[in-house]
C-alpha atoms as a PDB file:
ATOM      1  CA  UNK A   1      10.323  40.731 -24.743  1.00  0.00           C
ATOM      2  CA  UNK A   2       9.729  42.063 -28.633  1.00  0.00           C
ATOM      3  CA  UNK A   3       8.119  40.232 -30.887  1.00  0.00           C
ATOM      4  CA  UNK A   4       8.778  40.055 -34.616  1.00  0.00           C
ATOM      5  CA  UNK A   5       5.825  37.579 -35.320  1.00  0.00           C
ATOM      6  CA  UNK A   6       7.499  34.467 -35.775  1.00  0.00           C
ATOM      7  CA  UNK A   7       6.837  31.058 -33.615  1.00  0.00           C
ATOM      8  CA  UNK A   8       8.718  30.062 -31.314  1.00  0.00           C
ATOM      9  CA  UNK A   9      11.300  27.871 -33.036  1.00  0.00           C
ATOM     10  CA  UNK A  10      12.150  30.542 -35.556  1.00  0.00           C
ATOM     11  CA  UNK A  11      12.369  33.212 -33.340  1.00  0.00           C
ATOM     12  CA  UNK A  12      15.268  31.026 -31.211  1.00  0.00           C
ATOM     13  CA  UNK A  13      16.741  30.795 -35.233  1.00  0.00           C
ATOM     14  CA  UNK A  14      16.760  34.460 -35.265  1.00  0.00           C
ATOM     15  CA  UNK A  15      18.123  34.443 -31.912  1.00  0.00           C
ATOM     16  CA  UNK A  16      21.391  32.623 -32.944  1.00  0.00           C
ATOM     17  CA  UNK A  17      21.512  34.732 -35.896  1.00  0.00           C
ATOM     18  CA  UNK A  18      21.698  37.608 -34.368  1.00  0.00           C
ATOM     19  CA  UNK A  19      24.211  35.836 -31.604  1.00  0.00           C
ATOM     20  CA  UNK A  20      26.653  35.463 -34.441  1.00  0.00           C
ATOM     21  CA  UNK A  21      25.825  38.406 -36.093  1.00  0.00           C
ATOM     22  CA  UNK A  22      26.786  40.516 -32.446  1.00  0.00           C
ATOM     23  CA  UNK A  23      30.060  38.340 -31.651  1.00  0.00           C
ATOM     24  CA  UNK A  24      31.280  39.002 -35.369  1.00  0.00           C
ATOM     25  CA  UNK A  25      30.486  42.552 -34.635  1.00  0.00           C
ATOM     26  CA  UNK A  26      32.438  42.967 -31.618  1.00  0.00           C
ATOM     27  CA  UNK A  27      35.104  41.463 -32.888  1.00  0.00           C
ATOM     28  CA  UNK A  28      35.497  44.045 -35.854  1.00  0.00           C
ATOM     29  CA  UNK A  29      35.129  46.791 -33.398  1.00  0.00           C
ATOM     30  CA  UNK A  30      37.881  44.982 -31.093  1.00  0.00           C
ATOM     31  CA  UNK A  31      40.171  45.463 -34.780  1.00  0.00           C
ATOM     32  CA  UNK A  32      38.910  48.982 -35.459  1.00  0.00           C
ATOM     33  CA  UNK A  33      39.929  49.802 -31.529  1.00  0.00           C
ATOM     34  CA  UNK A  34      42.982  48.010 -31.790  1.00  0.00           C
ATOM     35  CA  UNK A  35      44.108  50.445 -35.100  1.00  0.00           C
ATOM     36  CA  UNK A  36      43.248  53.382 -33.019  1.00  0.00           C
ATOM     37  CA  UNK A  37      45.581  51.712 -30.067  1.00  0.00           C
ATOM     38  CA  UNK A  38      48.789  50.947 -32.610  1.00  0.00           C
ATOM     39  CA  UNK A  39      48.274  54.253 -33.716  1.00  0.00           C
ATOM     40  CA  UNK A  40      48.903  56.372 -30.759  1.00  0.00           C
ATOM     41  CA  UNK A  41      51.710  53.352 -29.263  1.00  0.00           C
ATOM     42  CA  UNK A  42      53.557  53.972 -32.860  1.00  0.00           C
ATOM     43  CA  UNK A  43      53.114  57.412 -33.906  1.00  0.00           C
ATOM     44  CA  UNK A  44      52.124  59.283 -30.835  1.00  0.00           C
ATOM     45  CA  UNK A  45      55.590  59.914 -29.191  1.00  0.00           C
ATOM     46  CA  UNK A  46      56.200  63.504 -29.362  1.00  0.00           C
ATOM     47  CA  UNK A  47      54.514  66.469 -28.084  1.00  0.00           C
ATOM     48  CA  UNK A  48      54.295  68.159 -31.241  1.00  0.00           C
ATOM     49  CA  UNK A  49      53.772  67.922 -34.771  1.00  0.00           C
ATOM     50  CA  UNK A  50      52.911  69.630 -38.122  1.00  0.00           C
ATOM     51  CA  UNK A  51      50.224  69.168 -40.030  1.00  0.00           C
ATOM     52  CA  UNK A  52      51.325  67.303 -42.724  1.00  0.00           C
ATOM     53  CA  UNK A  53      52.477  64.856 -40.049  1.00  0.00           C
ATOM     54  CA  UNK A  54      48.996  64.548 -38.713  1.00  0.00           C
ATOM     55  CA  UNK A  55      47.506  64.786 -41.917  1.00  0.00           C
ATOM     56  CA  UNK A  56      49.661  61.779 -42.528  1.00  0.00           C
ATOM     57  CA  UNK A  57      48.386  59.520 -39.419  1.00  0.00           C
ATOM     58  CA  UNK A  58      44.937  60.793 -40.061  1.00  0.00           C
ATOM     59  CA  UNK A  59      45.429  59.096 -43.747  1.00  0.00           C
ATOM     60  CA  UNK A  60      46.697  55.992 -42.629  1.00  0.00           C
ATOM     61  CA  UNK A  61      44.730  55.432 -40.164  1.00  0.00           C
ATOM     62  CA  UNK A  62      41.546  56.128 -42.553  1.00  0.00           C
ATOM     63  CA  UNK A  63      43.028  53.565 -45.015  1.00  0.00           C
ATOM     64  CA  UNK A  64      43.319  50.929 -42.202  1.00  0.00           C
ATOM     65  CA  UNK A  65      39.757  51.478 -41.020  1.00  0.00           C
ATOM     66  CA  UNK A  66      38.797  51.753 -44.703  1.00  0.00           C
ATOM     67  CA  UNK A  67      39.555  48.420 -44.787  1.00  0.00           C
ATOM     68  CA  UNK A  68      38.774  46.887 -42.049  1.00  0.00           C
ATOM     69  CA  UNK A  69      35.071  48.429 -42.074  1.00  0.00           C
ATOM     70  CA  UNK A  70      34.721  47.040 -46.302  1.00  0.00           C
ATOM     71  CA  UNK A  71      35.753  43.529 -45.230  1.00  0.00           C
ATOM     72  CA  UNK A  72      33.230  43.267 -42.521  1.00  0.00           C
ATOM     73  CA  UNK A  73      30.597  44.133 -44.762  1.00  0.00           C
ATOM     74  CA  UNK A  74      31.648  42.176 -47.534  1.00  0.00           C
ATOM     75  CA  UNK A  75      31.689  39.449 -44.842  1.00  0.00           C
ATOM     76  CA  UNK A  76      28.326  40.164 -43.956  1.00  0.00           C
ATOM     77  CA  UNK A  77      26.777  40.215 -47.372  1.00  0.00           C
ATOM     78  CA  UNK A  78      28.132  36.797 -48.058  1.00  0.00           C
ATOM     79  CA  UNK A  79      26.895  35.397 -44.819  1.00  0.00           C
ATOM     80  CA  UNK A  80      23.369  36.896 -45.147  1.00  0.00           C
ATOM     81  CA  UNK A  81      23.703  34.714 -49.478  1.00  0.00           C
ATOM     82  CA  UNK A  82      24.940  31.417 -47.050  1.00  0.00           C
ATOM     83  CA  UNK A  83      21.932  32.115 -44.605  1.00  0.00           C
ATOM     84  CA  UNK A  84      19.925  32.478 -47.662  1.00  0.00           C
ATOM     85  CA  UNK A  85      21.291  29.611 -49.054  1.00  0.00           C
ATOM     86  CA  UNK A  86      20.513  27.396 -46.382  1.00  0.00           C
ATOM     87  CA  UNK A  87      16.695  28.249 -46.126  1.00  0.00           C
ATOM     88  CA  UNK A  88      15.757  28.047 -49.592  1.00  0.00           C
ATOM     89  CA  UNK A  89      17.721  24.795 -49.834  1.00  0.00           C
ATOM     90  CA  UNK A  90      15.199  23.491 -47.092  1.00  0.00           C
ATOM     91  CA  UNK A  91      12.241  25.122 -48.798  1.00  0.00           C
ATOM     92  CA  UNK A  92      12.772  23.173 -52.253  1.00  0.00           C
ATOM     93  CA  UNK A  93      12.650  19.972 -50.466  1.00  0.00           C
ATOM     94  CA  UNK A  94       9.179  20.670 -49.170  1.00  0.00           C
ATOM     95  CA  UNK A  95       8.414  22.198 -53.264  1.00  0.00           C
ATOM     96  CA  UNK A  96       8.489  26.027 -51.600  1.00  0.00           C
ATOM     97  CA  UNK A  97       9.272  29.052 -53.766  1.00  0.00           C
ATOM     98  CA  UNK A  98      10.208  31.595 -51.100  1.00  0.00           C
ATOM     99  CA  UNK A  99      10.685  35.366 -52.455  1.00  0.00           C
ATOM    100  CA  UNK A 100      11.927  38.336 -50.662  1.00  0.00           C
ATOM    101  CA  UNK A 101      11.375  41.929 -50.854  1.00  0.00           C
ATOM    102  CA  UNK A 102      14.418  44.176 -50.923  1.00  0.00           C
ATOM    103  CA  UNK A 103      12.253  46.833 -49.750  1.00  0.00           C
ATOM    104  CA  UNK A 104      11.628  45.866 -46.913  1.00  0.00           C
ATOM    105  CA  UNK A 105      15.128  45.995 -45.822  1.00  0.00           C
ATOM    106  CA  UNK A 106      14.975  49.720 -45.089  1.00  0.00           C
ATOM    107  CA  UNK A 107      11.796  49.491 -43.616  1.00  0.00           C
ATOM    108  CA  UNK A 108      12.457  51.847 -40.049  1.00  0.00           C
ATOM    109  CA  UNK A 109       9.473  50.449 -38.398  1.00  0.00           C
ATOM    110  CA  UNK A 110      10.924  46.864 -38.637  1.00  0.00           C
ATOM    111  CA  UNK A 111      14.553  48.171 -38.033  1.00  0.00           C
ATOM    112  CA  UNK A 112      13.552  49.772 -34.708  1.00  0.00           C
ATOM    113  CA  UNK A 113      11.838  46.435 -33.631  1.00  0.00           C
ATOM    114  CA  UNK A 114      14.654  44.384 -34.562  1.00  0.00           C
ATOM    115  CA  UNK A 115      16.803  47.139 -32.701  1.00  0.00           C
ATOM    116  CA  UNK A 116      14.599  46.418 -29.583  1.00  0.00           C
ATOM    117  CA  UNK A 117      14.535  42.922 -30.044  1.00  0.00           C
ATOM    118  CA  UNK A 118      17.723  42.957 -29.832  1.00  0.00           C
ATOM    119  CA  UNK A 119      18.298  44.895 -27.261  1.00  0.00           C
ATOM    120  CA  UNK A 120      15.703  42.802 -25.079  1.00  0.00           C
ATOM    121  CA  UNK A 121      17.153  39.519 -26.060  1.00  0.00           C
ATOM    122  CA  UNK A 122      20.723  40.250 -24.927  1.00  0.00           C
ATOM    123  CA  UNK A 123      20.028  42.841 -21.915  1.00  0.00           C
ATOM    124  CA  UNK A 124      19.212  40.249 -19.575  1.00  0.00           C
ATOM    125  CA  UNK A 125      22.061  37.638 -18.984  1.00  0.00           C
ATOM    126  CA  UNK A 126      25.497  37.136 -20.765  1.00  0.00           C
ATOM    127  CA  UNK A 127      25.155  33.093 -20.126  1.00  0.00           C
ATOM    128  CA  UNK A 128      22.110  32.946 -22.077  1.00  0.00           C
ATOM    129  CA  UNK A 129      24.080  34.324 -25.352  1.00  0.00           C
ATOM    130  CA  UNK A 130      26.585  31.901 -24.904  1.00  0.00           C
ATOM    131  CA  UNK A 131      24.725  28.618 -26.069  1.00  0.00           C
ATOM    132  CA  UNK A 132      25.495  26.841 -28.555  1.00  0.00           C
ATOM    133  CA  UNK A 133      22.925  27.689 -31.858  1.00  0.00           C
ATOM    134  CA  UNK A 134      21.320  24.133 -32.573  1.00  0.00           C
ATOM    135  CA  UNK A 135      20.632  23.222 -35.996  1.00  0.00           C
ATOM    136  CA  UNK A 136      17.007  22.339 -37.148  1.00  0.00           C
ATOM    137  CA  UNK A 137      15.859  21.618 -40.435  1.00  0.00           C
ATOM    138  CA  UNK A 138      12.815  23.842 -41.870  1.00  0.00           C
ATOM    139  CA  UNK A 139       9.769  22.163 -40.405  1.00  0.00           C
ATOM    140  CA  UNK A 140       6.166  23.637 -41.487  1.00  0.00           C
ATOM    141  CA  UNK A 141       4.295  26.141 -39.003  1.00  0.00           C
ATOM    142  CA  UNK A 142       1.191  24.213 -38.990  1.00  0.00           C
ATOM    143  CA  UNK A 143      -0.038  21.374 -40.915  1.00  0.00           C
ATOM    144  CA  UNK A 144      -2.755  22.816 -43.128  1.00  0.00           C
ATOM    145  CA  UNK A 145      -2.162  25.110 -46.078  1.00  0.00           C
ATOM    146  CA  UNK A 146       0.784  24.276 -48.984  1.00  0.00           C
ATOM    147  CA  UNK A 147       1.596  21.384 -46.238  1.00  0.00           C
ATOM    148  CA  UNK A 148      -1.732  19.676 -46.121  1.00  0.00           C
ATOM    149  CA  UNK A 149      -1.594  19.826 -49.987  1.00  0.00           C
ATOM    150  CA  UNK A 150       1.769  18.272 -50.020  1.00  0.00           C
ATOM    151  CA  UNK A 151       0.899  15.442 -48.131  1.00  0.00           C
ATOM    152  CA  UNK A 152      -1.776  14.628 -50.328  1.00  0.00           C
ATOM    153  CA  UNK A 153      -0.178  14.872 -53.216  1.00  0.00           C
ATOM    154  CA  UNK A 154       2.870  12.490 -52.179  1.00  0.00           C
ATOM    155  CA  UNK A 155      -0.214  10.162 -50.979  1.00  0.00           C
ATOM    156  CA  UNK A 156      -1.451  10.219 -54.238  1.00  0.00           C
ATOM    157  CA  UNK A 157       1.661   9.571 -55.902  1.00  0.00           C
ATOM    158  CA  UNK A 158       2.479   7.116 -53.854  1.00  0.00           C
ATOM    159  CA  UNK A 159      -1.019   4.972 -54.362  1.00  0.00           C
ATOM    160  CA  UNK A 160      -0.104   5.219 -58.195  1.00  0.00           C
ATOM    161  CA  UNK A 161       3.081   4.417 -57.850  1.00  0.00           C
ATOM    162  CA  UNK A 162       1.667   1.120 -55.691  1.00  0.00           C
ATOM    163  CA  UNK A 163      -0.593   0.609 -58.535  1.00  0.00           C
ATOM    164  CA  UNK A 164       1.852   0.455 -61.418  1.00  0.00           C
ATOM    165  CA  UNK A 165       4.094  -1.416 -59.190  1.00  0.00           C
ATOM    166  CA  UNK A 166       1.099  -4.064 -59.199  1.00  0.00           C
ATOM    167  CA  UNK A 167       0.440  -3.598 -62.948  1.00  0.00           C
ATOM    168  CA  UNK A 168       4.506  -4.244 -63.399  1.00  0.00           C
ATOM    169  CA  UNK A 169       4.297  -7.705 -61.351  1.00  0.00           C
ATOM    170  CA  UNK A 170       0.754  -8.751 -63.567  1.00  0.00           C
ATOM    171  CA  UNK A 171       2.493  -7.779 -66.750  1.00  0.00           C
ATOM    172  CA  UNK A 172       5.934 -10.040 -65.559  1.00  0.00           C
ATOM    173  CA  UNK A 173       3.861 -13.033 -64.896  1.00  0.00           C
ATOM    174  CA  UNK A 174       2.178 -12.629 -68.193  1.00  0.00           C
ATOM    175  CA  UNK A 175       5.212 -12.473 -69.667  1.00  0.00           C
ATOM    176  CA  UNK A 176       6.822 -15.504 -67.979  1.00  0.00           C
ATOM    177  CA  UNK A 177       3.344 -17.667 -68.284  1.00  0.00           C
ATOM    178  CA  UNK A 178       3.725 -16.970 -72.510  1.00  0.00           C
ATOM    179  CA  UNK A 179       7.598 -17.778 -72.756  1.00  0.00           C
ATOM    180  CA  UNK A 180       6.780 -21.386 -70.815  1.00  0.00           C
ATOM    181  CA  UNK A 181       4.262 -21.520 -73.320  1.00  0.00           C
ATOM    182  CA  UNK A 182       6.740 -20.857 -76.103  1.00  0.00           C
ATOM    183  CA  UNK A 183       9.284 -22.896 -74.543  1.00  0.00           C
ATOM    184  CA  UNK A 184       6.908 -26.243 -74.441  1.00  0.00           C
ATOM    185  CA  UNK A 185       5.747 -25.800 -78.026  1.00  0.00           C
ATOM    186  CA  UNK A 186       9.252 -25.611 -79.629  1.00  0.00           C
ATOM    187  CA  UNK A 187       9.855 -28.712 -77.194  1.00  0.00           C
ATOM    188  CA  UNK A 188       7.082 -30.307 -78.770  1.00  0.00           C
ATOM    189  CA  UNK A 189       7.665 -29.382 -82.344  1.00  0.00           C
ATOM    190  CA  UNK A 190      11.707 -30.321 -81.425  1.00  0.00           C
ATOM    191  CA  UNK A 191      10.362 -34.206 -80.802  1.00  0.00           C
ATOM    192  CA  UNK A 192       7.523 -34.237 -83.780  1.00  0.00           C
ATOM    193  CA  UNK A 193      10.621 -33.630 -86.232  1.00  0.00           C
ATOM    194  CA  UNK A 194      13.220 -35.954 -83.958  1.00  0.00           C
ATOM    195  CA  UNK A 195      10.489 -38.482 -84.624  1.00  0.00           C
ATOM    196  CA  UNK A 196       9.891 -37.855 -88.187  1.00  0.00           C
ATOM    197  CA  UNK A 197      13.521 -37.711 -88.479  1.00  0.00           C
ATOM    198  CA  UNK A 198      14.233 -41.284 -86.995  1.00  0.00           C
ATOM    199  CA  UNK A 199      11.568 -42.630 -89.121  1.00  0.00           C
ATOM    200  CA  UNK A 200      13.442 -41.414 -92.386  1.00  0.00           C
ATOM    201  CA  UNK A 201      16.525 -42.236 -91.480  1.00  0.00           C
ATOM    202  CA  UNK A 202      15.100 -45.782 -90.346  1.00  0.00           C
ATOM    203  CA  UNK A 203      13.514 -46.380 -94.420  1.00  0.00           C
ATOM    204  CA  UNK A 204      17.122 -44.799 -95.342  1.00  0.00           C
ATOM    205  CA  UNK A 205      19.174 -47.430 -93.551  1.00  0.00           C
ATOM    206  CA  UNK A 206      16.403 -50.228 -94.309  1.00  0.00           C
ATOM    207  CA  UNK A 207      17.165 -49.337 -98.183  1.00  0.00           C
ATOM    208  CA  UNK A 208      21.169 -48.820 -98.011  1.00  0.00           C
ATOM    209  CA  UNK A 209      21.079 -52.080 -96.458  1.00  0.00           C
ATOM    210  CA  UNK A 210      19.313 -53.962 -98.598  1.00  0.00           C
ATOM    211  CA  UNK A 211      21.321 -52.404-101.794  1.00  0.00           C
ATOM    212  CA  UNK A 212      24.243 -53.678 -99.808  1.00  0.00           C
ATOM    213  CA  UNK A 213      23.148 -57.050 -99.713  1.00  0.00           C
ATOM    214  CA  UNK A 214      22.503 -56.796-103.617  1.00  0.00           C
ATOM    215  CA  UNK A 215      26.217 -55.207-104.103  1.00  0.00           C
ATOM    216  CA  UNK A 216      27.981 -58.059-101.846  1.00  0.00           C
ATOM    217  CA  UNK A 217      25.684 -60.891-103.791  1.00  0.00           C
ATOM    218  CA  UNK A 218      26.679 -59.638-107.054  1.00  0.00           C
ATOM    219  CA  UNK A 219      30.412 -59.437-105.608  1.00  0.00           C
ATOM    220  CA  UNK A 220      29.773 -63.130-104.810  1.00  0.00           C
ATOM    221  CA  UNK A 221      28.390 -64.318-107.695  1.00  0.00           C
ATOM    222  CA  UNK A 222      31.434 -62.375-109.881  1.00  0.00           C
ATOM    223  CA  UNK A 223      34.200 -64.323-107.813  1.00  0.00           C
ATOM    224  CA  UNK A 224      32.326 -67.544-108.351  1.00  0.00           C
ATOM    225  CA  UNK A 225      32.006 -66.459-112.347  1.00  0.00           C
ATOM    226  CA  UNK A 226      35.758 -65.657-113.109  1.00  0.00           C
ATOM    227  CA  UNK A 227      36.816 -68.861-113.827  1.00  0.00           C
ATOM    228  CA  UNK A 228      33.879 -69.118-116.458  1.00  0.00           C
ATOM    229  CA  UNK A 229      34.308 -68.003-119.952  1.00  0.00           C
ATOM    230  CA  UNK A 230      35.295 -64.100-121.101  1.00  0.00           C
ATOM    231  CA  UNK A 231      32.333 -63.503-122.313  1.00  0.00           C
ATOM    232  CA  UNK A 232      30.452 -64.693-118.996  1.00  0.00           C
ATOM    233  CA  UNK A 233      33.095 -62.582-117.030  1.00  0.00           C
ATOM    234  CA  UNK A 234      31.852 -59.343-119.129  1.00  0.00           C
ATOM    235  CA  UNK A 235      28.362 -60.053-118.425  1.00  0.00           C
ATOM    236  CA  UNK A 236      28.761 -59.878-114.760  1.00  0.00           C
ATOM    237  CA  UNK A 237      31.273 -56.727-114.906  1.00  0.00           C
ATOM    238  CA  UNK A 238      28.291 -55.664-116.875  1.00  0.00           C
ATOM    239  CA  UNK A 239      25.468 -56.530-114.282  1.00  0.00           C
ATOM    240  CA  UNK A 240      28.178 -55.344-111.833  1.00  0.00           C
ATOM    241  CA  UNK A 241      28.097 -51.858-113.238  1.00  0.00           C
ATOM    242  CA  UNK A 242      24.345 -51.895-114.082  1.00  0.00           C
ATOM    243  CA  UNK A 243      24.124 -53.037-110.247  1.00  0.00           C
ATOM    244  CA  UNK A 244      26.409 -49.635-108.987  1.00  0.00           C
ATOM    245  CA  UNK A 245      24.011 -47.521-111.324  1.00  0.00           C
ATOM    246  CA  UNK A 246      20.920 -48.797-109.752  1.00  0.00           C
ATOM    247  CA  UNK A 247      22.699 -47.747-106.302  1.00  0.00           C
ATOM    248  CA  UNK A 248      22.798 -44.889-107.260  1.00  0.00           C
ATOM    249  CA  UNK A 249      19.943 -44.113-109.040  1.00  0.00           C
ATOM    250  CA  UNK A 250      18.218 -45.575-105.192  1.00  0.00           C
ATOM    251  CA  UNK A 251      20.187 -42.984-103.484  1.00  0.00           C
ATOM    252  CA  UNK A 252      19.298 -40.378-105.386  1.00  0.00           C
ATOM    253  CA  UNK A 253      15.313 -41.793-105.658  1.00  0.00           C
ATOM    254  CA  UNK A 254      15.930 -41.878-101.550  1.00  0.00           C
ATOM    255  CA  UNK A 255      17.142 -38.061-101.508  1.00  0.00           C
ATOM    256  CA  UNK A 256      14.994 -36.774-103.276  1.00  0.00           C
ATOM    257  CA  UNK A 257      12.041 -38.930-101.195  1.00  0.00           C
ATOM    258  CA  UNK A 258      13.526 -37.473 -98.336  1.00  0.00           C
ATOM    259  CA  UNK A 259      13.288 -34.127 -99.803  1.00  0.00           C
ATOM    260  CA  UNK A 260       9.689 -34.719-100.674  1.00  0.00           C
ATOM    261  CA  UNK A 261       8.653 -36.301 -97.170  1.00  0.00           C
ATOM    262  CA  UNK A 262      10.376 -32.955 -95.783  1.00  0.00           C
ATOM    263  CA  UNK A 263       8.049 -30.865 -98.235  1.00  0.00           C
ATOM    264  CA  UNK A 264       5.444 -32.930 -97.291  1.00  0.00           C
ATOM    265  CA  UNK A 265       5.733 -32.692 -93.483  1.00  0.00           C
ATOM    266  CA  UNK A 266       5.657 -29.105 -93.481  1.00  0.00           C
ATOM    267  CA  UNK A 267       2.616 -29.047 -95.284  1.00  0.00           C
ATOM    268  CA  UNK A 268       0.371 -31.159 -92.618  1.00  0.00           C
ATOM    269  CA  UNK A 269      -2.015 -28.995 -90.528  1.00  0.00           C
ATOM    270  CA  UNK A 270       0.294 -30.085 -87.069  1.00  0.00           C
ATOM    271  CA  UNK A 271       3.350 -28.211 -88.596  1.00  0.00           C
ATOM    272  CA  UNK A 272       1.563 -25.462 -89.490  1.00  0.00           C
ATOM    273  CA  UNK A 273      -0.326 -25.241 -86.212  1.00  0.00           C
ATOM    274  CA  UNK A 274       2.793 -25.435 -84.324  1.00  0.00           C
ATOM    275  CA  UNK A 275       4.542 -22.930 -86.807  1.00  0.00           C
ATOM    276  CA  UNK A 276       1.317 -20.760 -86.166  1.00  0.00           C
ATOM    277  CA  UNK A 277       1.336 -21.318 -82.197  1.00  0.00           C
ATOM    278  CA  UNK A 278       4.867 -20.240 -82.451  1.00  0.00           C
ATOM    279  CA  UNK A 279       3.997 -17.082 -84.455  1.00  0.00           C
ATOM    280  CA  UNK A 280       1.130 -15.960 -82.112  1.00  0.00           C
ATOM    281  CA  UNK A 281       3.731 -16.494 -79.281  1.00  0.00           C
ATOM    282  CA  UNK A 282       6.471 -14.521 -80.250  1.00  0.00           C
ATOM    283  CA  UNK A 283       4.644 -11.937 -81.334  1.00  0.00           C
ATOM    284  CA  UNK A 284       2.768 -11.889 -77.845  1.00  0.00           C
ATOM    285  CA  UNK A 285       6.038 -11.577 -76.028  1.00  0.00           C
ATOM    286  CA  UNK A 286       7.148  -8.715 -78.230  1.00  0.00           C
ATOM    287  CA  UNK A 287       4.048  -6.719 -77.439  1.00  0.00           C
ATOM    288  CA  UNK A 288       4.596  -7.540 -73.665  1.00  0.00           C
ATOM    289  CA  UNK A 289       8.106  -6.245 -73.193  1.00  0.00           C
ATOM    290  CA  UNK A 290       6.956  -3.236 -74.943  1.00  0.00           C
ATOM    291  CA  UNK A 291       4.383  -2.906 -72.551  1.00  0.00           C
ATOM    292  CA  UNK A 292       6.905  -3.607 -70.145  1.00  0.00           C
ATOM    293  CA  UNK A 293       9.650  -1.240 -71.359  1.00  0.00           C
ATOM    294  CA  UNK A 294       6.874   1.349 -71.108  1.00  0.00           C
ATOM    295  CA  UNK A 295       5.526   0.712 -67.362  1.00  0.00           C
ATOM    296  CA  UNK A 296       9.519   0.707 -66.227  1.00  0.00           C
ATOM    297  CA  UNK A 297       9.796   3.908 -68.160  1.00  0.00           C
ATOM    298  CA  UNK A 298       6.707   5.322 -66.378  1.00  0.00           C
ATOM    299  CA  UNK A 299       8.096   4.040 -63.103  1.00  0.00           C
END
């Protein structure tokens, strides 16, 4: 049998190529046989006729065949751009750039081999052309050359892609180790100012009350002093309104203590370690989902 110098499995490819290249052909022969056949049924009735009546037939039958010969190869140019099609498709996913040479194509050394391969293929049994072509994806001839190199290069990317992966997962438990760490210190400084706040509000009530007690004794003794003389009963409205200033002069002495305590607080070295802590924090985690953002982006 002739060979055209491919292995085996593209040879059977060619094989089934050329299968439904040969059934398509007979098929357009059957047509161009079956114009010829109308022809003579339709037209060729009489003994004789003149020219321009065979002129006429000769036309029509030229247009029919015309036609029927530029579909075929119409037909045949798309299927050869599907074929195509199909085997550079499988030749990207391995990172191939096939090329062709159009040259080639009129090549009459390769044309009379393909004729005899051909003609070798099919001259032995009808059976054999009448399997079904199977479908194979593109596999390489061999496994050195633009394969071997492939295979190391996937290798490779895979190893780095195992390696950022790794990086990723150190970076994300970096990230979650710092924001507990955040998390506790805001807890902490959260209780240091609960604390400090219960102790001011504990002086605040511990003063209010006491005023109280002053207000409601001075209420006392001004009930037990109405019944004295008018003069006495302005001195206590007096006291009584010297007594609602001095309330208020306390709550404002108390506000403003508060206010200072505040001022003060902020000022000792634990509030501005914690405010510190807090600073270094957040500004860790903001570096770490940029490194972050840029691993994923890598990835």
């Amino acid at each position: 049998m002739a060979d055209l110098g491919f292995g085996e499995h593209h040879q059977n490819e060619v094989v089934n190529y050329m299968r439904f290249a040969r059934s398509k052909r007979n098929l357009r022969l059957k047509t161009i046989d079956s114009c010829f056949r109308d022809l003579k049924d339709s037209r060729l009735v009489e003994e004789t006729f003149t020219v321009d009546e065979v002129s006429e037939m000769l036309e029509g039958l030229q247009a029919v065949v015309r036609g029927e010969v530029e579909t075929e190869l119409i037909n045949t140019a798309h299927t050869n751009v599907l074929l195509l099609r199909q085997l550079f498709s499988q030749a990207e996913k391995f990172y191939l750039k096939l090329q062709t040479d159009v040259s080639e194509l009129e090549n009459r050394d390769l044309l009379e081999r393909v004729a005899e391969f051909e003609k070798a293929e099919f001259r032995s049994t009808n059976k054999k052309s009448q399997q079904e072509p199977s479908k194979a994806k593109l596999a390489p001839l061999n496994e050195g050359g633009v394969s071997e190199l492939l295979n190391k290069e996937i290798a490779r990317l895979q190893e780095e892609n195992n390696k950022l992966k790794a990086r990723l997962r150190t970076l994300e438990s970096q990230a979650t180790n710092a924001l507990d760490e955040k998390l506790k210190v805001e807890q902490a400084l959260k209780d240091l100012q609960k604390v400090q706040g219960d102790h001011q509000l504990a002086l605040r009530s511990q003063e209010i009350s006491k005023l109280e007690d002053t207000v409601a004794a001075l209420k006392t003794d001004f009930q037990k002093s109405m019944n004295d003389s008018t003069a006495s009963q302005k001195d206590l409205q007096d006291n009584l309104v010297l007594a609602k200033h001095d309330l208020l002069r306390v709550q404002e002495q108390l506000a403003q203590a508060e206010k200072e305590l505040e001022k003060k607080f902020q000022q000792t070295t634990a509030y501005r370690n914690m405010k510190e802590i807090l600073t270094k924090k957040n500004e860790q985690i903001k570096e770490l989902r940029k490194r972050l953002q840029k691993y994923e982006s890598d990835e």
